[in-house]
Protein backbone atom coordinates (compact mmCIF):
# COMPACT_ATOMS: atom_id res chain seq x y z
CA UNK A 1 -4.04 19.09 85.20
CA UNK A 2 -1.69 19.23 82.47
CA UNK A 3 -3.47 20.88 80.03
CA UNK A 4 -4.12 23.19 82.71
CA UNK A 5 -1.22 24.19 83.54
CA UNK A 6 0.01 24.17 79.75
CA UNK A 7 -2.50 26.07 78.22
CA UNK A 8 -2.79 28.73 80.63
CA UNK A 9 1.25 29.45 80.70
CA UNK A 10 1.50 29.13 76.58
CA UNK A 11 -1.77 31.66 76.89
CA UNK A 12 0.85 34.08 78.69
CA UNK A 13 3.73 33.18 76.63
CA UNK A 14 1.30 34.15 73.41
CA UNK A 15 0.25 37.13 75.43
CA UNK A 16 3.93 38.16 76.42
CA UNK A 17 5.09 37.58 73.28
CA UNK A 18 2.25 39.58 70.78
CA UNK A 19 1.46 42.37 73.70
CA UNK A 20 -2.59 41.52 73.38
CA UNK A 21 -3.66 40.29 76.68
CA UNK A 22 -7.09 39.94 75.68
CA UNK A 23 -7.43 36.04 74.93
CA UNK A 24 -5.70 35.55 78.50
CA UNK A 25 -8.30 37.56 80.36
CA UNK A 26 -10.73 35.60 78.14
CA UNK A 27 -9.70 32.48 79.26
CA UNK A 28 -10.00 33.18 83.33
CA UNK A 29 -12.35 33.24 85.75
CA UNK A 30 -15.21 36.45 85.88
CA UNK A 31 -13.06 37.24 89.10
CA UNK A 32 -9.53 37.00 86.68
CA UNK A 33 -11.56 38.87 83.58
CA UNK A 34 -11.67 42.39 85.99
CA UNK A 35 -8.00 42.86 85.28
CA UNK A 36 -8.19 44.75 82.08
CA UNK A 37 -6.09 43.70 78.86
CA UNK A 38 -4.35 46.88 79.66
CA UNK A 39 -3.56 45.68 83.82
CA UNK A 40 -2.47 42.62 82.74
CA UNK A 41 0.04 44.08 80.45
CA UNK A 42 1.38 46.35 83.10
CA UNK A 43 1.69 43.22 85.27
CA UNK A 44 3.61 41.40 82.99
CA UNK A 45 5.62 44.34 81.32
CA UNK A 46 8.78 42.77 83.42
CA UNK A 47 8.48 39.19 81.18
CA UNK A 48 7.69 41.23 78.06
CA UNK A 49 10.86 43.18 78.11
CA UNK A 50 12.85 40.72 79.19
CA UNK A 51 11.38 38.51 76.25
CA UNK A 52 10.71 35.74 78.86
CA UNK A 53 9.85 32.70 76.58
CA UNK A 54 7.58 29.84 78.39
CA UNK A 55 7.24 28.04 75.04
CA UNK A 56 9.16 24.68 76.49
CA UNK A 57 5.96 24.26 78.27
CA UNK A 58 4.39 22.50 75.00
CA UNK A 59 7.42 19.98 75.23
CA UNK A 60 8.26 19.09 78.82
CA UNK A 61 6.42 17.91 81.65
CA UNK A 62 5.93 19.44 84.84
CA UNK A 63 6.20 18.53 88.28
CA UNK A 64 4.46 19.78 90.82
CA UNK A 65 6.08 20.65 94.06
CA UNK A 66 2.58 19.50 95.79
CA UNK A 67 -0.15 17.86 95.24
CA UNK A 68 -2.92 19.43 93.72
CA UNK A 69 -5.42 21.39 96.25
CA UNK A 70 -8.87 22.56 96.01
CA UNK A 71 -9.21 25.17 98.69
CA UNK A 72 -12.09 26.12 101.28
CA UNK A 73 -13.39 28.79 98.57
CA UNK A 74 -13.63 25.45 95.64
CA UNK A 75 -10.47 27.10 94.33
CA UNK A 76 -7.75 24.80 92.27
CA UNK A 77 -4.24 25.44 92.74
CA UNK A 78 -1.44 23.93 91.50
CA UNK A 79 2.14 25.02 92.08
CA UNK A 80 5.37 23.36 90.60
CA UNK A 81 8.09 23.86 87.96
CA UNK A 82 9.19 23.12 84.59
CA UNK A 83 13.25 21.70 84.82
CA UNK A 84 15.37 23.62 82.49
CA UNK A 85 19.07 23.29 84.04
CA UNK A 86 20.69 25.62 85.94
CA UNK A 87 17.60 27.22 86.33
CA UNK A 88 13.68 26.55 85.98
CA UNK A 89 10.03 27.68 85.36
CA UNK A 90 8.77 28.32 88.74
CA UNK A 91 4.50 28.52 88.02
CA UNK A 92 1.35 29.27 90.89
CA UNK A 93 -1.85 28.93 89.44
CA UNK A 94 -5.21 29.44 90.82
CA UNK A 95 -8.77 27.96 88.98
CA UNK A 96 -11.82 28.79 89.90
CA UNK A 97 -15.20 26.66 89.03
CA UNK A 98 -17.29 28.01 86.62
CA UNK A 99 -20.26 26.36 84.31
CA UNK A 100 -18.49 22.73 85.26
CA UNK A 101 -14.74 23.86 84.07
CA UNK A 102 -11.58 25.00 85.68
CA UNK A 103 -11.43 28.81 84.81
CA UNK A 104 -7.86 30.78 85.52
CA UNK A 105 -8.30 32.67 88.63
CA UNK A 106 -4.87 33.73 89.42
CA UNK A 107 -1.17 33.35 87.54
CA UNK A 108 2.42 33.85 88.20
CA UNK A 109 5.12 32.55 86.54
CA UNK A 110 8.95 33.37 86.84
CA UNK A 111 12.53 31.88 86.47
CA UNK A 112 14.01 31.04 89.89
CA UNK A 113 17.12 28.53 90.66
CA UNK A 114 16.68 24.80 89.86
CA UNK A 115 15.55 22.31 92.82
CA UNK A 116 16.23 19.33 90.77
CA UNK A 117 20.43 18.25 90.83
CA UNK A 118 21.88 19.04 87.85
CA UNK A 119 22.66 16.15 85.45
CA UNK A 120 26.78 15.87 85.48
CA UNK A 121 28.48 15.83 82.33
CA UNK A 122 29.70 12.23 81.54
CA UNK A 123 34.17 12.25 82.55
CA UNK A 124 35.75 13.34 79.75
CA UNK A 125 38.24 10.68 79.08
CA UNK A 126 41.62 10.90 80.13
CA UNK A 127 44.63 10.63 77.52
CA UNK A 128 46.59 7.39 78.76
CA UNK A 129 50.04 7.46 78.40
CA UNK A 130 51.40 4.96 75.67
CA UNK A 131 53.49 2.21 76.82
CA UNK A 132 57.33 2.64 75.91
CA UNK A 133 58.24 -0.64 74.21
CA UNK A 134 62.04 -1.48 74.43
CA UNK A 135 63.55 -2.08 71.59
């Protein structure tokens, strides 16, 4: 399930970031290759403007926000999120079976606010005052 989920969102990260969508659509499902490289762009214009980078994918784990599903059509979903601080990698993605592998059916990534408690900064320490020695 990891390399799932990583290699499909680095597949739109390479995507976002180069503007060729082919290699994505070449990854999915028959159903996922009828969006054209050119519909796909269009799609995911927003992420290429904004020069949305999903590269931390490759070095932290995700968790998933439940457990993994195949649905009443043999679909695979998994939905979850990547931690990042204040705010994380939100991901929904969709597999389909095909010749005994887990084809991309269906993606959408996006930035949303995090679930997870932040991690609070350690106290700073606190100047004491220094003892006044009689003399």
């Amino acid at each position: 399930m990891l390399i799932l989920v990583r290699s499909s969102l680095l597949a739109l990260d390479h995507a976002n970031k180069t503007g060729v969508y082919t290699v994505l659509r070449d990854l999915g499902s028959p159903q996922f290759q009828t969006n054209t490289a050119a519909r796909l762009s269009e799609i995911f214009a927003g992420q290429r403007r904004d020069k949305f980078d999903l590269s931390a994918v490759a070095a932290i784990d995700p968790q998933l926000t439940s457990p993994p599903q195949i649905d009443a059509n043999g679909m695979l979903r998994l939905v979850g999120f990547f931690p990042a601080g204040p705010q994380q990698l939100n991901f929904d993605l969709a597999f389909a079976p095909v010749d005994g592998q887990w084809r991309l059916f269906g993606i959408s990534a996006g930035l949303g606010q995090s679930t997870t408690p932040a991690k609070k900064p350690p106290p700073k320490p606190r100047s004491v005052p220094k003892k006044q020695e009689a003399e």
